[in-house]
C-alpha atoms as a PDB file:
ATOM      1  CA  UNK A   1     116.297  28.651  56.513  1.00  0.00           C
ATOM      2  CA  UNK A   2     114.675  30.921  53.550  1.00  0.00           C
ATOM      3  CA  UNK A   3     111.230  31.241  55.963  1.00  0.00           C
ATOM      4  CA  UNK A   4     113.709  32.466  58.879  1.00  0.00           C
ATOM      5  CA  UNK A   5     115.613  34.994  56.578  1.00  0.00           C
ATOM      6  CA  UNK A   6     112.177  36.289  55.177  1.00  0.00           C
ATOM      7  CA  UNK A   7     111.286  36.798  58.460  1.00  0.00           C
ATOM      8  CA  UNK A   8     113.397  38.661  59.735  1.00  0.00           C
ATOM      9  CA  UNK A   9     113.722  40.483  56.094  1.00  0.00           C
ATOM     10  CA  UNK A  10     109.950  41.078  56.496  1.00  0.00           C
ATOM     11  CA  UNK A  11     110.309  42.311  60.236  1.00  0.00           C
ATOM     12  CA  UNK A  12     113.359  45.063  59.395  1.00  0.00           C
ATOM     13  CA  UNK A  13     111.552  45.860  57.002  1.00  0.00           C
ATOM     14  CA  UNK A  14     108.209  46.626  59.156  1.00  0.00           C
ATOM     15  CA  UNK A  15     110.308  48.522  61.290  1.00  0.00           C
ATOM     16  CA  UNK A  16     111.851  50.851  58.682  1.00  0.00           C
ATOM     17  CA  UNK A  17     108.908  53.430  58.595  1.00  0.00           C
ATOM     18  CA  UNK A  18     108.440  53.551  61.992  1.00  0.00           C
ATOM     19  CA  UNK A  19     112.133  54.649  62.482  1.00  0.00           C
ATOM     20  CA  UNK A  20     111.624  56.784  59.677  1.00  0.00           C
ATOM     21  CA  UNK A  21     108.489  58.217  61.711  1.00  0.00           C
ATOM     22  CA  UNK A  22     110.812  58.627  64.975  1.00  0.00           C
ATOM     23  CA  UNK A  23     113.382  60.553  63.021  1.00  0.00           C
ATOM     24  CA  UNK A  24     110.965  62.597  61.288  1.00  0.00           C
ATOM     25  CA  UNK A  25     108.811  63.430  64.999  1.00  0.00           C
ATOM     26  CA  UNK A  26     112.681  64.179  66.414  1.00  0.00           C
ATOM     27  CA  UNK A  27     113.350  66.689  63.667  1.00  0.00           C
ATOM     28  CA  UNK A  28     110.181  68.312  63.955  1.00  0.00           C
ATOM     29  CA  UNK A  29     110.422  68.478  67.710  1.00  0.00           C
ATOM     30  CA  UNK A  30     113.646  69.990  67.179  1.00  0.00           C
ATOM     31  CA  UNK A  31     112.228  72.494  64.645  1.00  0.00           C
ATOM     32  CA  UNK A  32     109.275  73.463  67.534  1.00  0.00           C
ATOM     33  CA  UNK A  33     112.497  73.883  70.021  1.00  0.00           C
ATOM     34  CA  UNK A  34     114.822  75.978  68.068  1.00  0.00           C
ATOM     35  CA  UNK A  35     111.897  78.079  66.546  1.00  0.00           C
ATOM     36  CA  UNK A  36     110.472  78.828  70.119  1.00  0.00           C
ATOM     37  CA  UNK A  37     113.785  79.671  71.545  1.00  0.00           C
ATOM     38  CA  UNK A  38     113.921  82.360  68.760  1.00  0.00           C
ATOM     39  CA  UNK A  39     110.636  83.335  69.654  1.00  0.00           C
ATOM     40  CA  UNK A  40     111.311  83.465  73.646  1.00  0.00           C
ATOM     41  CA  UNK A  41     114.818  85.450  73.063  1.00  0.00           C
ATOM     42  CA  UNK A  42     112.692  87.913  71.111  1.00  0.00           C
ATOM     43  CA  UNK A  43     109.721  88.403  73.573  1.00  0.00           C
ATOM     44  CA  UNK A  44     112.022  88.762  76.660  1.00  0.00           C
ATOM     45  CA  UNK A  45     114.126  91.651  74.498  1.00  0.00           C
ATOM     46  CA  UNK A  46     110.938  93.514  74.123  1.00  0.00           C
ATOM     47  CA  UNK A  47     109.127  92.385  77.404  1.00  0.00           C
ATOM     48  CA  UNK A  48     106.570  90.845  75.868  1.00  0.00           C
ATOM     49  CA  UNK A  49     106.096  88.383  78.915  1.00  0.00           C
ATOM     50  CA  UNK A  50     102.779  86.595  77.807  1.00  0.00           C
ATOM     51  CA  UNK A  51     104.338  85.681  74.716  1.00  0.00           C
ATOM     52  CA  UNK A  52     107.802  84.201  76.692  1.00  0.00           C
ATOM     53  CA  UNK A  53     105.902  82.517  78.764  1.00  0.00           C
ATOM     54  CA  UNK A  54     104.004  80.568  75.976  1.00  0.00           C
ATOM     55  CA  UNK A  55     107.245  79.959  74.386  1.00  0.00           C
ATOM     56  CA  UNK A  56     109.186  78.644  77.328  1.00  0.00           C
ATOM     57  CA  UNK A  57     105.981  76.406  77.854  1.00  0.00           C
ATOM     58  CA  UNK A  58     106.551  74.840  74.362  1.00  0.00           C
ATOM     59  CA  UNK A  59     110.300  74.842  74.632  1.00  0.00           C
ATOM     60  CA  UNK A  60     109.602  72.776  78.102  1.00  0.00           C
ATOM     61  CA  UNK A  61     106.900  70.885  76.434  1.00  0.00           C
ATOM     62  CA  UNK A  62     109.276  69.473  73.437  1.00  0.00           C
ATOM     63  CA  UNK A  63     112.590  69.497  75.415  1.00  0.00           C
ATOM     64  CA  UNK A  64     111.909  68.793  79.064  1.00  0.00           C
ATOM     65  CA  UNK A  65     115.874  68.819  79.886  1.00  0.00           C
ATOM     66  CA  UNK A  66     116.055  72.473  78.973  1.00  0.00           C
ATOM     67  CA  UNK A  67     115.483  73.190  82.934  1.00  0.00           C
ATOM     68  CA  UNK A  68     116.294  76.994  82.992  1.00  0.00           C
ATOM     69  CA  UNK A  69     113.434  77.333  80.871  1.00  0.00           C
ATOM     70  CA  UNK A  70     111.130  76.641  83.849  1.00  0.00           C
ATOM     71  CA  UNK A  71     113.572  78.036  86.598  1.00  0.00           C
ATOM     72  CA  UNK A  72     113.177  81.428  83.990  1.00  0.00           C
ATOM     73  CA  UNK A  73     109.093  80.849  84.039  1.00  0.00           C
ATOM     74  CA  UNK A  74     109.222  81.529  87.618  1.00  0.00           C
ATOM     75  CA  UNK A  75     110.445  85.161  86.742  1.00  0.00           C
ATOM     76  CA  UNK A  76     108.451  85.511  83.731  1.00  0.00           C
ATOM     77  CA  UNK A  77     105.510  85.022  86.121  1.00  0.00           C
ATOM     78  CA  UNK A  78     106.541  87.075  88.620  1.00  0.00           C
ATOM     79  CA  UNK A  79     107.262  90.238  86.634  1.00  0.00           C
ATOM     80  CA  UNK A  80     104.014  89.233  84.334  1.00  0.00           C
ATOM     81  CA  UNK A  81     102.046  89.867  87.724  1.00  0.00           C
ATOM     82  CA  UNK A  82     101.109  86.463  88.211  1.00  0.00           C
ATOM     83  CA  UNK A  83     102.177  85.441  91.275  1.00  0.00           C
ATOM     84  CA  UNK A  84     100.202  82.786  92.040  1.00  0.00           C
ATOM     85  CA  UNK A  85     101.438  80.783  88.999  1.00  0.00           C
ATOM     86  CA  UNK A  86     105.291  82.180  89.780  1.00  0.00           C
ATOM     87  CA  UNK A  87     105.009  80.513  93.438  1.00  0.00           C
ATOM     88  CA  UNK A  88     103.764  77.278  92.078  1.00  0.00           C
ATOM     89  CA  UNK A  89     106.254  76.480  89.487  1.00  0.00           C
ATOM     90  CA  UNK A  90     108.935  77.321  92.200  1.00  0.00           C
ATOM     91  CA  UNK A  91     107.664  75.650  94.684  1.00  0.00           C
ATOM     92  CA  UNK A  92     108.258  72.652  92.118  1.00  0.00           C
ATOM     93  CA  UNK A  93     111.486  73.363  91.370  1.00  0.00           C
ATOM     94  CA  UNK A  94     112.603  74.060  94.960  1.00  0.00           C
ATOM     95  CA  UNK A  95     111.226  70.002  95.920  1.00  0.00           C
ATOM     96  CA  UNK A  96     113.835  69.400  92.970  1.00  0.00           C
ATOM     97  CA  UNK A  97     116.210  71.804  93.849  1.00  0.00           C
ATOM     98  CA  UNK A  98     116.570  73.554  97.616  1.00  0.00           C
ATOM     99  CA  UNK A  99     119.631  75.021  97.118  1.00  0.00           C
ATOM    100  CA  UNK A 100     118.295  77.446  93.841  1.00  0.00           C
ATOM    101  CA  UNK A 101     118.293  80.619  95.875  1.00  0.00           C
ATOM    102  CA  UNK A 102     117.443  82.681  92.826  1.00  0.00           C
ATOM    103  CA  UNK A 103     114.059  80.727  92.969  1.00  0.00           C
ATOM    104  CA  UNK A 104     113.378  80.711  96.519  1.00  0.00           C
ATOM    105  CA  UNK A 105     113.907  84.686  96.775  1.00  0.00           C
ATOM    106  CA  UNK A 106     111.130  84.792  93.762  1.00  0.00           C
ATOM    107  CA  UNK A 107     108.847  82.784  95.573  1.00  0.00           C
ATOM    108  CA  UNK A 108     109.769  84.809  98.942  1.00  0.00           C
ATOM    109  CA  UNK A 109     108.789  88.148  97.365  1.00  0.00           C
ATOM    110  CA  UNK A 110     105.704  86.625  95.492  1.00  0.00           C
ATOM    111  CA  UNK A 111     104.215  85.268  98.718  1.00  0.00           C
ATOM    112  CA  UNK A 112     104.932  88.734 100.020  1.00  0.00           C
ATOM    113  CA  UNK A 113     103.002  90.255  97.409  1.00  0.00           C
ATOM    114  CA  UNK A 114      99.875  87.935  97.758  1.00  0.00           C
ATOM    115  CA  UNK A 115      99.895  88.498 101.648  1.00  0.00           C
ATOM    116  CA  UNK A 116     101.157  85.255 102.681  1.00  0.00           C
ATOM    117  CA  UNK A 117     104.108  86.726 104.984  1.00  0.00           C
ATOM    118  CA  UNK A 118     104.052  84.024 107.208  1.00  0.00           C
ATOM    119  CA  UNK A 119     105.359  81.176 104.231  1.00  0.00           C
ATOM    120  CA  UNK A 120     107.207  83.996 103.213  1.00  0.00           C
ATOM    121  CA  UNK A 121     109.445  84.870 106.442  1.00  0.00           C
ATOM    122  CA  UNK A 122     110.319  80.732 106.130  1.00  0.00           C
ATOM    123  CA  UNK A 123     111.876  81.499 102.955  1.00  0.00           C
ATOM    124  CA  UNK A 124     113.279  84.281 103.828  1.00  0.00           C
ATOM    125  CA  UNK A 125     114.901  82.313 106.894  1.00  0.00           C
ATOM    126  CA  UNK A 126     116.340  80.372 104.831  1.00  0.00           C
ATOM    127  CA  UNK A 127     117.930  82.573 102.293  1.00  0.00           C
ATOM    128  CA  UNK A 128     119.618  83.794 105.118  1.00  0.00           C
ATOM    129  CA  UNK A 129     121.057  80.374 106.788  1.00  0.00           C
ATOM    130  CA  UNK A 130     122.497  79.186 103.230  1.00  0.00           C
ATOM    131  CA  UNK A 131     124.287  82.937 102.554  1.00  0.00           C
ATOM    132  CA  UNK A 132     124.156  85.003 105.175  1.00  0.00           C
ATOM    133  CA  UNK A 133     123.222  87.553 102.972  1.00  0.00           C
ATOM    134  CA  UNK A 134     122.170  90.772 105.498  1.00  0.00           C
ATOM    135  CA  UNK A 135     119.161  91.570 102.845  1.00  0.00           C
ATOM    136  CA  UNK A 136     117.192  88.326 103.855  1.00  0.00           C
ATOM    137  CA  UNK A 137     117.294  89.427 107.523  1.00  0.00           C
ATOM    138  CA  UNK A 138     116.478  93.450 106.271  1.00  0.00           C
ATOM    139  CA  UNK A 139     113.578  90.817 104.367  1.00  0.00           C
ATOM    140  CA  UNK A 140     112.297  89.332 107.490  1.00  0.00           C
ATOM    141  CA  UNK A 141     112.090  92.491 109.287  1.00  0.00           C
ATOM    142  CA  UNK A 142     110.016  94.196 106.818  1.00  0.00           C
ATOM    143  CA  UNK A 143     107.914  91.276 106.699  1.00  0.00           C
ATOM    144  CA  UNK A 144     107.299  91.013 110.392  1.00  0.00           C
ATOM    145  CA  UNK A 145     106.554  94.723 110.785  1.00  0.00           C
ATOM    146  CA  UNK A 146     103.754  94.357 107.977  1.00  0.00           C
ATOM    147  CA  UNK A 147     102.101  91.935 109.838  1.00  0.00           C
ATOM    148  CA  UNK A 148     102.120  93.905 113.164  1.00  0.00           C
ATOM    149  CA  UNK A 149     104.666  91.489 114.471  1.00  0.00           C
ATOM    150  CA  UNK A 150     107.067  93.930 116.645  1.00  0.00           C
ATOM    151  CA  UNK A 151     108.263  92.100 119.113  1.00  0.00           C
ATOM    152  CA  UNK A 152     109.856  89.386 116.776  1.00  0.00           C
ATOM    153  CA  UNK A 153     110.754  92.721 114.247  1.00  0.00           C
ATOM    154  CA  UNK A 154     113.054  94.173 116.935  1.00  0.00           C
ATOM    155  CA  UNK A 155     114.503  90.897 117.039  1.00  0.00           C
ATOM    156  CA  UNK A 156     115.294  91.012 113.574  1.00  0.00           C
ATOM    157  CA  UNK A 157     116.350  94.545 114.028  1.00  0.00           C
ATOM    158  CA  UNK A 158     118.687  93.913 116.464  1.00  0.00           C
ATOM    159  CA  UNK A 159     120.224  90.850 114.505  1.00  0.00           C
ATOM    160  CA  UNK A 160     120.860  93.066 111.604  1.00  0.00           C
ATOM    161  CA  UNK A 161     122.647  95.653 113.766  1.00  0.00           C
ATOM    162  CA  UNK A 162     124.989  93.186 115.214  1.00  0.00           C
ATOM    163  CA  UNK A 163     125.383  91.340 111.943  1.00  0.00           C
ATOM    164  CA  UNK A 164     128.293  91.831 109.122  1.00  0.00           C
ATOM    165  CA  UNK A 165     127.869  93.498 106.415  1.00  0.00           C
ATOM    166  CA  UNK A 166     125.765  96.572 107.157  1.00  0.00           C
ATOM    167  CA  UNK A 167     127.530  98.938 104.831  1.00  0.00           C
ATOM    168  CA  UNK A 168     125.102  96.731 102.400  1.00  0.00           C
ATOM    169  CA  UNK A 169     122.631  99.124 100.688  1.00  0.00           C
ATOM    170  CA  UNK A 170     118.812  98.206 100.268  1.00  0.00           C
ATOM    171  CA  UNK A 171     116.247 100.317  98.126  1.00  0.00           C
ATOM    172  CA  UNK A 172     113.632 101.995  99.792  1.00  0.00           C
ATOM    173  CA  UNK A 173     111.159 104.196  98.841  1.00  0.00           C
ATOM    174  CA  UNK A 174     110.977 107.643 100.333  1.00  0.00           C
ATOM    175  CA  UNK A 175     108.105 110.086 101.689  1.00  0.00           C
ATOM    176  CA  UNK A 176     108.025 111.663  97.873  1.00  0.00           C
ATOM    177  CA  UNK A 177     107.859 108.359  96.428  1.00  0.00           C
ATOM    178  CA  UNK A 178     111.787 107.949  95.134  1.00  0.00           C
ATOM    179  CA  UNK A 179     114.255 105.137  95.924  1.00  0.00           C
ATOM    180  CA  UNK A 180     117.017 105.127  97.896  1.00  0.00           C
ATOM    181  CA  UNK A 181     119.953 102.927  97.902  1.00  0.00           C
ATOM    182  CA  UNK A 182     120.710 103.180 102.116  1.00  0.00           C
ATOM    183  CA  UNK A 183     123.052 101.411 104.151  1.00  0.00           C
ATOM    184  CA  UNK A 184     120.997  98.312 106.012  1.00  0.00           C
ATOM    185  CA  UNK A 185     122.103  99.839 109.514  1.00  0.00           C
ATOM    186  CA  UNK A 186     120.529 102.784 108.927  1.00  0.00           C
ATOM    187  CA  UNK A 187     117.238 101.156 107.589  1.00  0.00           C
ATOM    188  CA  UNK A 188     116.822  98.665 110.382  1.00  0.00           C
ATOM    189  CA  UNK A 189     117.238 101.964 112.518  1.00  0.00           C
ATOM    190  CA  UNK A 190     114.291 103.308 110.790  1.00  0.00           C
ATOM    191  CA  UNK A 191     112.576  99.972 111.173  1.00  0.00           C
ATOM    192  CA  UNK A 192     113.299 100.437 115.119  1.00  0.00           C
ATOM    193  CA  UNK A 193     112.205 103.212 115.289  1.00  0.00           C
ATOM    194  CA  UNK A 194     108.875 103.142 113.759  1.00  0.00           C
ATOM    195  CA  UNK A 195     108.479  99.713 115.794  1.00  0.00           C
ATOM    196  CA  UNK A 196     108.846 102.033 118.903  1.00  0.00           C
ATOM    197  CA  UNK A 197     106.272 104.783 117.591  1.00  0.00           C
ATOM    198  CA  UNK A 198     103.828 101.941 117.552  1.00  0.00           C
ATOM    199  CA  UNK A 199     104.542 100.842 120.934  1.00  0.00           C
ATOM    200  CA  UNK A 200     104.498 105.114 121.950  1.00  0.00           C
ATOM    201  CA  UNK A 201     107.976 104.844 123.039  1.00  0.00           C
ATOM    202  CA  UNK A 202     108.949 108.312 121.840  1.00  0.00           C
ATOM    203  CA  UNK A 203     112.358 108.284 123.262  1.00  0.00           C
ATOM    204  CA  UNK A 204     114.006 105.515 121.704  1.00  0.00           C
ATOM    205  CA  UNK A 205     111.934 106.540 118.216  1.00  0.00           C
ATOM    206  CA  UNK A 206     113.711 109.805 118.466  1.00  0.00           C
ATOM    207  CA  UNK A 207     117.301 108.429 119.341  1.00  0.00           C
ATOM    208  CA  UNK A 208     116.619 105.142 116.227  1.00  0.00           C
ATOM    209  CA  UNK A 209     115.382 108.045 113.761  1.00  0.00           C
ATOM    210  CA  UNK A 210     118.814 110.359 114.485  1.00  0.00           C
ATOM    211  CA  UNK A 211     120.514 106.768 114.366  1.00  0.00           C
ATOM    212  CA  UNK A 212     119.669 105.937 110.828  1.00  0.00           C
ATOM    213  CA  UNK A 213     120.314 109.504 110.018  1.00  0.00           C
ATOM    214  CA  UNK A 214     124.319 109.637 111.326  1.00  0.00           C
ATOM    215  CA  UNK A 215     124.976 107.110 109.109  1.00  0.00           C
ATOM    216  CA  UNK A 216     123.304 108.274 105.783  1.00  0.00           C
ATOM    217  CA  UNK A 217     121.909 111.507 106.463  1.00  0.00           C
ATOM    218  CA  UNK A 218     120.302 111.870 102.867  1.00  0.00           C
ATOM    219  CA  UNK A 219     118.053 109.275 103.955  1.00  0.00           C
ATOM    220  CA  UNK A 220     114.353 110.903 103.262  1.00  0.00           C
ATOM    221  CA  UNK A 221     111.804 108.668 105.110  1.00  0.00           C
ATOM    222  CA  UNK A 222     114.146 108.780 108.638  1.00  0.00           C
ATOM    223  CA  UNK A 223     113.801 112.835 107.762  1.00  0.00           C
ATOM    224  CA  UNK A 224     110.446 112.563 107.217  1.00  0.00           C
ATOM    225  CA  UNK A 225     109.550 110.213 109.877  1.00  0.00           C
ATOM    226  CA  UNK A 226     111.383 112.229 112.646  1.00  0.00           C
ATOM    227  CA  UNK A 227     109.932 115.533 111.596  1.00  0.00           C
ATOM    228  CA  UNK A 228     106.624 113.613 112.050  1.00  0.00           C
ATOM    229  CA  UNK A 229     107.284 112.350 115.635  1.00  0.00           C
ATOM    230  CA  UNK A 230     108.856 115.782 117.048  1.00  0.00           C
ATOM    231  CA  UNK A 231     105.337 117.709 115.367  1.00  0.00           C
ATOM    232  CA  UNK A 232     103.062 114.986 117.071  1.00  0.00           C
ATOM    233  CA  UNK A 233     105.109 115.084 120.837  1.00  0.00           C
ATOM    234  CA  UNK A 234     105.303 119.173 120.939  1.00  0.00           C
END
C-alpha cells in the first residue's frame, strides 16, 4: 500500500514541473499575442504595412483562432503591393470560407492587377450571384474589355443597363487623371461605346457617348471620348 502511494506521490510529483512548464509557455505565448497586437494596431495607424504584416504573422503563429488576423493579411498584402502573396492567403481562406465576400473581392482585384482576368471574371461572377451588387457586373465588364473580349463585354453592358440599381456610383478616372464618382448606367454607356469604336461602329459610339452623358453630364472621359470620335469621323 505505501509502494502504491509513493508511486503515485512520485508520479504527481514528476508531473508538477511540466505543468509548471505549460503554464509558463501559455503565459509567454500570451505575452507574444498581446504585445504583437499592440504592435499591429500601431503599424496599421501609421501604414507601416511590412511591419503589420510581421505582426499579424506572429499573432497567427501564437494564437491560430484569432482568424481576422489572416482574413486582414489578405489586405495588408494587397495594399503592401504584394499581390501574389494577398491571392494566396485568400484563396486559403475562401476553401474555408466561400461566403467571405470581403476576401473574394481582394483576391478579384489582385488577380486583376497581376493580369490574370480570366480567374478574376470567376470571382467576380460570383460576387455578383451571392449580392447582386451592380459593381461586380460594372467589374466584369471592365475586365472583359481589357482583355479584348467585346462581344461577351456588351453582354455585360447590356446586363448592367437592364439591372437594378444603376443610380450606383463607381470611381473612374478621367482624361486629366481625376476620379469620378458616376452613376453605373452612364459608365457601362461609356463602356458601350468604346466597345463600338473598336468594332468602327461610329453610330452607336456616338449615340452610347451622348447616353452616358444625359445622365451625368460632368462625366469627363464620355466628354473626352466623344470629342475624340467626332475629330477622327469629320
Amino acid at each position: 500500500m505505501k509502494n502504491h502511494i509513493l508511486l503515485f506521490a512520485a508520479a504527481a510529483f514528476g508531473f508538477m514541473p511540466l505543468a509548471a512548464e505549460a503554464q509558463k509557455n501559455t503565459s509567454a505565448g500570451n505575452n507574444i499575442v498581446t504585445t504583437n497586437k499592440t504592435i499591429y494596431a500601431k503599424a496599421v495607424e501609421f501604414g507601416d504595412f511590412n511591419t503589420a504584416i510581421v505582426a499579424a504573422h506572429t499573432i497567427l503563429a501564437n494564437s491560430p483562432n484569432d482568424y481576422h488576423y489572416l482574413d486582414s493579411l489578405v489586405s495588408l498584402y494587397s495594399a503592401n503591393g504584394n499581390l501574389v502573396a494577398a491571392v494566396n492567403v485568400g484563396n486559403t481562406i475562401l476553401d474555408a470560407a466561400p461566403q467571405n465576400t470581403t476576401v473574394r473581392e481582394l483576391v478579384a482585384n489582385s488577380l486583376v492587377g497581376l493580369g490574370m482576368n480570366g480567374e478574376a471574371i470567376v470571382h467576380y461572377n460570383d460576387l455578383y450571384s451571392r449580392t447582386s451588387n451592380i459593381i461586380y457586373l460594372y467589374n466584369i465588364a471592365t475586365t472583359e474589355f481589357s482583355m479584348k473580349n467585346y462581344t461577351d463585354c456588351g453582354l455585360t453592358v447590356e446586363r448592367i443597363l437592364k439591372a437594378d440599381g444603376n443610380l450606383t456610383k463607381v470611381a473612374i478616372n478621367g482624361a486629366d487623371g481625376k476620379t469620378q464618382d458616376i452613376p453605373v448606367k452612364a459608365a457601362a454607356y461609356n463602356i458601350k461605346g468604346a466597345i463600338a469604336v473598336e468594332v468602327n461602329n461610329t453610330t452607336i459610339a456616338k449615340a452610347s457617348f451622348e447616353e452616358a452623358l444625359k445622365i451625368a453630364p460632368e462625366f469627363s472621359l464620355a466628354k473626352s471620348n466623344l470629342e475624340v470620335l467626332k475629330k477622327t469621323t469629320k
